[in-house]
Protein backbone atom coordinates (compact mmCIF):
# COMPACT_ATOMS: atom_id res chain seq x y z
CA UNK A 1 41.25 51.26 -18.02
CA UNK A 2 37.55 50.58 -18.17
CA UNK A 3 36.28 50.32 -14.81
CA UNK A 4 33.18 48.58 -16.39
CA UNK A 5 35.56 45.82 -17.08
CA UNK A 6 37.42 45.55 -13.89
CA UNK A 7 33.62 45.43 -12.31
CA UNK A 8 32.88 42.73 -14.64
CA UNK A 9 36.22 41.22 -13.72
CA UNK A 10 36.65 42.03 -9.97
CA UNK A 11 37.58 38.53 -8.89
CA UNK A 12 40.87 38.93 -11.04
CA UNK A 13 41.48 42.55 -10.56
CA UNK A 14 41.05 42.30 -6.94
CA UNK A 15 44.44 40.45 -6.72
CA UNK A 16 45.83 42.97 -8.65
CA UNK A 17 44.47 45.61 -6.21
CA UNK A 18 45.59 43.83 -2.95
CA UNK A 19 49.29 43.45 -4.55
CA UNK A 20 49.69 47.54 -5.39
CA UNK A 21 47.74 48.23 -1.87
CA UNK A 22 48.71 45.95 0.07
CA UNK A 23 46.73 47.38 3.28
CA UNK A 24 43.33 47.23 1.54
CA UNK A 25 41.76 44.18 3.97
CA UNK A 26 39.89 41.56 1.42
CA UNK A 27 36.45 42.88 3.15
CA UNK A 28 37.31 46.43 1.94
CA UNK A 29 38.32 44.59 -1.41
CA UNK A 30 34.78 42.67 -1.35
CA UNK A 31 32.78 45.94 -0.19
CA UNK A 32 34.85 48.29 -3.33
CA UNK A 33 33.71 45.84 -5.98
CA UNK A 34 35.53 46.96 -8.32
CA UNK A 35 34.22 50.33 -7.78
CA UNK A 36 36.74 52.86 -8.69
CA UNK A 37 35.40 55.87 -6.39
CA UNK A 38 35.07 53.65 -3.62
CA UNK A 39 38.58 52.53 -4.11
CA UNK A 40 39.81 56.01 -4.35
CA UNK A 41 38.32 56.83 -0.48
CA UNK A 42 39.46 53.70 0.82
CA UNK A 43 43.26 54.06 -0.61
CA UNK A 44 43.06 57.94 0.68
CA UNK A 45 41.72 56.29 4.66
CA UNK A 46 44.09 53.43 4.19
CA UNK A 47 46.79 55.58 3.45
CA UNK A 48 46.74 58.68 4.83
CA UNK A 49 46.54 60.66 1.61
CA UNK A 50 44.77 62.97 -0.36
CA UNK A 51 42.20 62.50 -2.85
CA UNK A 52 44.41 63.78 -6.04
CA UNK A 53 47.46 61.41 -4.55
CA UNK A 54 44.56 58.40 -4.87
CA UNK A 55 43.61 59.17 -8.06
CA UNK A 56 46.92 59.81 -9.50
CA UNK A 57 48.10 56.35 -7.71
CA UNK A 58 45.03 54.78 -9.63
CA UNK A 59 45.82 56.34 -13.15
CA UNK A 60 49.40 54.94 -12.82
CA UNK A 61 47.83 51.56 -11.52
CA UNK A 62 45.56 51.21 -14.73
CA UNK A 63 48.21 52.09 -16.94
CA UNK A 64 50.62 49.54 -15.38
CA UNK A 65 47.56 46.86 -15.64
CA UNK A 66 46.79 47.82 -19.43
CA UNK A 67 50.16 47.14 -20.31
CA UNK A 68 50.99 44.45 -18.68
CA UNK A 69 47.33 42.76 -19.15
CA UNK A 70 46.14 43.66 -22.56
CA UNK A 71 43.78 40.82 -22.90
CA UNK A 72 41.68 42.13 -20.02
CA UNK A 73 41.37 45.75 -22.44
CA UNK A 74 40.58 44.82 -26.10
């Protein structure tokens, strides 16, 4: 996924976002901005895991979204 689009897209991705992580507050939603590093730290506070576990959560998350959203990717 092209985090440049998700940043350009936030207000729809963020939905997406809150549904997979569902303890991600909207503030911490508003504050990531579609920031993918940022959403990385907060899943690892949020959840109590590492930083590999976020990332690896995030690479199945965008390949889930591409999938299932390809109008968002081409």
């Amino acid at each position: 996924m092209n985090w440049d689009i998700a940043v350009g897209n936030w207000k729809q991705f963020k939905g997406m976002v809150k549904t997979h992580w569902g303890r991600l507050t909207d503030d911490e939603l508003d504050v990531i901005a579609g920031q993918r590093t940022h959403l990385a730290g907060r899943i690892q506070e949020s959840y109590g895991i590492t930083k590999d576990q976020a990332e690896s959560q995030i690479k199945l998350f965008e390949k889930r979204t591409r999938s299932k959203y390809p109008k968002y990717f081409s």
